[in-house]
N, C-alpha and C. Protein backbone atom coordinates (compact mmCIF):
# COMPACT_ATOMS: atom_id res chain seq x y z
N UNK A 1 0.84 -1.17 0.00
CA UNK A 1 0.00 0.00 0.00
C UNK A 1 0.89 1.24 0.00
N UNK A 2 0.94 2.01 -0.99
CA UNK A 2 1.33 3.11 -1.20
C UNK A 2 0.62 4.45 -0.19
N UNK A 3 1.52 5.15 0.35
CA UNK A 3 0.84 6.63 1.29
C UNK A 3 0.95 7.71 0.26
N UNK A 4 -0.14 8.39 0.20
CA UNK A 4 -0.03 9.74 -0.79
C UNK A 4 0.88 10.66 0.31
N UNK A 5 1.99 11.11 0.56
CA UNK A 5 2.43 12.36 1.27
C UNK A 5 2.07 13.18 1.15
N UNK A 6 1.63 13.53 0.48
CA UNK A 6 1.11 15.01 -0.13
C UNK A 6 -0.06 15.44 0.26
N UNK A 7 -0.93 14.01 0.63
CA UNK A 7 -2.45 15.05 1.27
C UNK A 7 -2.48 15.14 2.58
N UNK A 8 -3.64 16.21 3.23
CA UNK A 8 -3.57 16.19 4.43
C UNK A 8 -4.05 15.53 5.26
N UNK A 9 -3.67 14.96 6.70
CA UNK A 9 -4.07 13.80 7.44
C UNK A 9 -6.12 14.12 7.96
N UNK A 10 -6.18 13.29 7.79
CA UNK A 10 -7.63 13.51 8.86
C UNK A 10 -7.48 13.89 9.75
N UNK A 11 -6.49 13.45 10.73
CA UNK A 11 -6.42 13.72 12.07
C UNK A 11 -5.37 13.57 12.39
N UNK A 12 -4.76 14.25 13.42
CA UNK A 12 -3.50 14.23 14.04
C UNK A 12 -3.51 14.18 15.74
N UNK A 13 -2.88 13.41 16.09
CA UNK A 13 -2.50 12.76 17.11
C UNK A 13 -1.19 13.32 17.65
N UNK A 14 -1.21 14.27 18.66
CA UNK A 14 -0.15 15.33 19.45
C UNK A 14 0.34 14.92 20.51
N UNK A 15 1.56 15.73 20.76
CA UNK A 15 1.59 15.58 22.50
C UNK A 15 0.85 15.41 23.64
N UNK A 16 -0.29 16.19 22.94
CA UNK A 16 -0.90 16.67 24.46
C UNK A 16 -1.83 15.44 24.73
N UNK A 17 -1.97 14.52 23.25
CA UNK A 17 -3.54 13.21 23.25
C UNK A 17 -2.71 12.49 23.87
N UNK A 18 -1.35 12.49 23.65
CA UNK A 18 -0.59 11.12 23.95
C UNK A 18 -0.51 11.18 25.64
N UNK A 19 -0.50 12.53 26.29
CA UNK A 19 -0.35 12.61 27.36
C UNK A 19 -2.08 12.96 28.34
N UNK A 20 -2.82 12.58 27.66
CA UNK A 20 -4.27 12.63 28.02
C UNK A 20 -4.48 11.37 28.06
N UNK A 21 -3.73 10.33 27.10
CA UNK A 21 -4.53 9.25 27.37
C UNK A 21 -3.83 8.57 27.95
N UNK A 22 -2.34 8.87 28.40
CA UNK A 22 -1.53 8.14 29.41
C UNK A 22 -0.30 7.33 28.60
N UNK A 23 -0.06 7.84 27.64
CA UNK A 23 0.60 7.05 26.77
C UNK A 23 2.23 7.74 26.68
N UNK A 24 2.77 8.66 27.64
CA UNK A 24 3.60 9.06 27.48
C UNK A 24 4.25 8.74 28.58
N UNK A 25 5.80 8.01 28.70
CA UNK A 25 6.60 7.51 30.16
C UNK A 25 7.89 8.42 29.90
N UNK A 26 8.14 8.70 31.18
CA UNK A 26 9.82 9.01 31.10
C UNK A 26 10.51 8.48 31.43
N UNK A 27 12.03 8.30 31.19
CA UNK A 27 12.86 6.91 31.79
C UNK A 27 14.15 8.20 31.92
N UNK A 28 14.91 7.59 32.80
CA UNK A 28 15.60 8.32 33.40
C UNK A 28 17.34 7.62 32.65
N UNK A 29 18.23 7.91 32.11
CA UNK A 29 19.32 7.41 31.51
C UNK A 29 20.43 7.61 32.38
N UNK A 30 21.91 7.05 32.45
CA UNK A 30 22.96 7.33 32.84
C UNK A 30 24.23 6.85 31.47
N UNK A 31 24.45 7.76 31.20
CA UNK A 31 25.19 7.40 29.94
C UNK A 31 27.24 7.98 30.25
N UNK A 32 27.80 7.14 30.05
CA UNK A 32 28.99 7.43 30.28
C UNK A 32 30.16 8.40 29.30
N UNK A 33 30.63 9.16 29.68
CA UNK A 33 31.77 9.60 28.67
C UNK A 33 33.29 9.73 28.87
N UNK A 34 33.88 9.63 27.81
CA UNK A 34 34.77 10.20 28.69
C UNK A 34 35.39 11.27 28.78
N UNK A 35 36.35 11.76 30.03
CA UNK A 35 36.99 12.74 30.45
C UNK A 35 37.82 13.89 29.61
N UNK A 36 37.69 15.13 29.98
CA UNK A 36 39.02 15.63 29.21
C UNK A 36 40.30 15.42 28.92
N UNK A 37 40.96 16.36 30.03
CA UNK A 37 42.65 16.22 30.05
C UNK A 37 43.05 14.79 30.72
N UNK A 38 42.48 14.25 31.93
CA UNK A 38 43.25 13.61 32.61
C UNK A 38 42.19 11.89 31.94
N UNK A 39 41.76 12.08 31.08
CA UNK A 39 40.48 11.13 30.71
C UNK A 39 39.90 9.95 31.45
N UNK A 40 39.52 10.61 32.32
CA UNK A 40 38.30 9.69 33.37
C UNK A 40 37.04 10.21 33.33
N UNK A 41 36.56 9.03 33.61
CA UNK A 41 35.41 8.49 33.10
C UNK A 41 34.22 8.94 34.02
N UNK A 42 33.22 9.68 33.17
CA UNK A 42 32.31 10.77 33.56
C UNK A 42 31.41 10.42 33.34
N UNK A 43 29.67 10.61 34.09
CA UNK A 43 28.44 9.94 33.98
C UNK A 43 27.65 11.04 33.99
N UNK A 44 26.53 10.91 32.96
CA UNK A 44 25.49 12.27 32.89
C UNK A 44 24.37 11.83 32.90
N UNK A 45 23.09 12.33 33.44
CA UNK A 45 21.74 11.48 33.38
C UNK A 45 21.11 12.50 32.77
N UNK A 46 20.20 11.48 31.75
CA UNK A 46 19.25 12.11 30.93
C UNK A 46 18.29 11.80 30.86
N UNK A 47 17.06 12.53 30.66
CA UNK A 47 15.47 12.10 31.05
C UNK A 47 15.51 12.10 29.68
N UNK A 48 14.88 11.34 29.36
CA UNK A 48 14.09 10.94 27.79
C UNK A 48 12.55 10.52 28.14
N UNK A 49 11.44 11.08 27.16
CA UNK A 49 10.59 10.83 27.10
C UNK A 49 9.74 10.43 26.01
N UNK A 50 9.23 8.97 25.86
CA UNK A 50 8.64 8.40 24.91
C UNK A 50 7.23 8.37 24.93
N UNK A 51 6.89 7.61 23.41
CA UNK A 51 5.24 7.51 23.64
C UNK A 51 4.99 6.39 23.45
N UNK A 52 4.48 5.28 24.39
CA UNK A 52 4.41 4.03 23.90
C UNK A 52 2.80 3.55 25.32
N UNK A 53 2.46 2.37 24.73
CA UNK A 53 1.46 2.29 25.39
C UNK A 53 1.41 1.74 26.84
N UNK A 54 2.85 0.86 26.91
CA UNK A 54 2.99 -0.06 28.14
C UNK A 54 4.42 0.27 29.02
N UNK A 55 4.80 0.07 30.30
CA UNK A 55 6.01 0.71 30.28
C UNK A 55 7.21 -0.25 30.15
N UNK A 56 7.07 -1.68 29.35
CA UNK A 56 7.57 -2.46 28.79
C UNK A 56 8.58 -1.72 27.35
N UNK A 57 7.15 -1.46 26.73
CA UNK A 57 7.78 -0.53 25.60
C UNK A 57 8.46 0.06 25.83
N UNK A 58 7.96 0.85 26.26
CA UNK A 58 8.58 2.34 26.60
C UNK A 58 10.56 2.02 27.19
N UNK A 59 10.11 1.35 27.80
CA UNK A 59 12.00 0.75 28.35
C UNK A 59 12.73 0.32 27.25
N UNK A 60 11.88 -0.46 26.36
CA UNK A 60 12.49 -1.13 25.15
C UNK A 60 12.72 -0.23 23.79
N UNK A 61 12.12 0.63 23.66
CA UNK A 61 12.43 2.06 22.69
C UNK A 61 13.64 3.01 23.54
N UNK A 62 13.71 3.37 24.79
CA UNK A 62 14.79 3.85 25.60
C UNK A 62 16.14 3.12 25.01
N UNK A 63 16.23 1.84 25.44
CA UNK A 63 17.15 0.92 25.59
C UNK A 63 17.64 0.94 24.04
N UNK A 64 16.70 0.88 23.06
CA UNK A 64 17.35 0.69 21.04
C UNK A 64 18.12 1.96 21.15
N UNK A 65 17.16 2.98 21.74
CA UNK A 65 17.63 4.19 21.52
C UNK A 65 19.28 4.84 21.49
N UNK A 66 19.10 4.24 23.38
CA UNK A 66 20.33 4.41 23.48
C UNK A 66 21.10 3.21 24.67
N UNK A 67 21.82 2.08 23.22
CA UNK A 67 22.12 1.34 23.72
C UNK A 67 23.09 1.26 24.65
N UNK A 68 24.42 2.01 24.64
CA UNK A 68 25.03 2.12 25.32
C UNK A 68 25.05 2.20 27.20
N UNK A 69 23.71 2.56 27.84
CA UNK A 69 23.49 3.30 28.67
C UNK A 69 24.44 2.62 29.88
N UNK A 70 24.28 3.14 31.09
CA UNK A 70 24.96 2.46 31.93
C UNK A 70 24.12 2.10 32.87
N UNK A 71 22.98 2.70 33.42
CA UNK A 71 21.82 2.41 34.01
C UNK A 71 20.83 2.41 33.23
N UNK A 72 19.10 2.61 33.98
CA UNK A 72 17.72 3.27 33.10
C UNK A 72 16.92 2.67 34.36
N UNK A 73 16.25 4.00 34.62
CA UNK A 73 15.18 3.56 35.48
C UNK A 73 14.08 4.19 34.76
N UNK A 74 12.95 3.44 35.05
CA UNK A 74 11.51 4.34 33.61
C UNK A 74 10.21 4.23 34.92
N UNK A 75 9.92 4.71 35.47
CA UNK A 75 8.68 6.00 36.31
C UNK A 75 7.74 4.70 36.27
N UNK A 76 7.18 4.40 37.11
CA UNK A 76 6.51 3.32 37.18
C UNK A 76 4.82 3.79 36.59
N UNK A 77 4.62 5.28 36.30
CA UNK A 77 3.54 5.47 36.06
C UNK A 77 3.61 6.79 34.96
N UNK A 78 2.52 6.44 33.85
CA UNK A 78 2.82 7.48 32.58
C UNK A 78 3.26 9.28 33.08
N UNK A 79 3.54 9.60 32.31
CA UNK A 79 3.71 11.00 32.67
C UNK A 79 2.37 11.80 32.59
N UNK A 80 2.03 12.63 33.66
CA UNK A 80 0.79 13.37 34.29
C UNK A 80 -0.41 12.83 34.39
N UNK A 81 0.12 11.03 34.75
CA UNK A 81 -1.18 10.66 35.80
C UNK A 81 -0.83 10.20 37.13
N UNK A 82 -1.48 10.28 38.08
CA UNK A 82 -1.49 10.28 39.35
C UNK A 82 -0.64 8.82 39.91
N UNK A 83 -0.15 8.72 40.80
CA UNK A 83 0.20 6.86 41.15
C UNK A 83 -1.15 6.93 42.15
């Protein structure tokens, strides 16, 4: 099945649906680099936030993302709903 690009969608599906209907997690990263002058080995954490439906996914799109990581912890509950 071929997609026309060119026409416009029926509908579009945003940030804000993805985060209304609970479909948005954040996972928390620790990714390593290394050092300047004396080159030791330096750790930075980065929040990344996906849209996926389960927080299975959501770990598993983190993780392709960025394989390297050195940790990942991912929020046991979507972003802006209640635990």
């Amino acid at each position: 099945m071929l997609i026309n690009t060119e026409s416009k969608p029926d509908m579009i599906v945003g940030w804000e649906q993805h985060l209304k209907n609970g479909n948005v997690w954040k996972a928390n990263i620790e990714l390593s680099m290394q050092g300047g002058e004396n080159d030791e080995q330096l750790f930075y954490n980065v929040d990344v936030y996906v849209v996926a439906p389960n927080i299975d996914l959501a770990q598993y799109i983190v993780t392709t993302m960025y394989p390297d990581y050195e940790s990942i912890c991912v929020n046991d509950n979507p972003v802006g709903v209640a635990p």
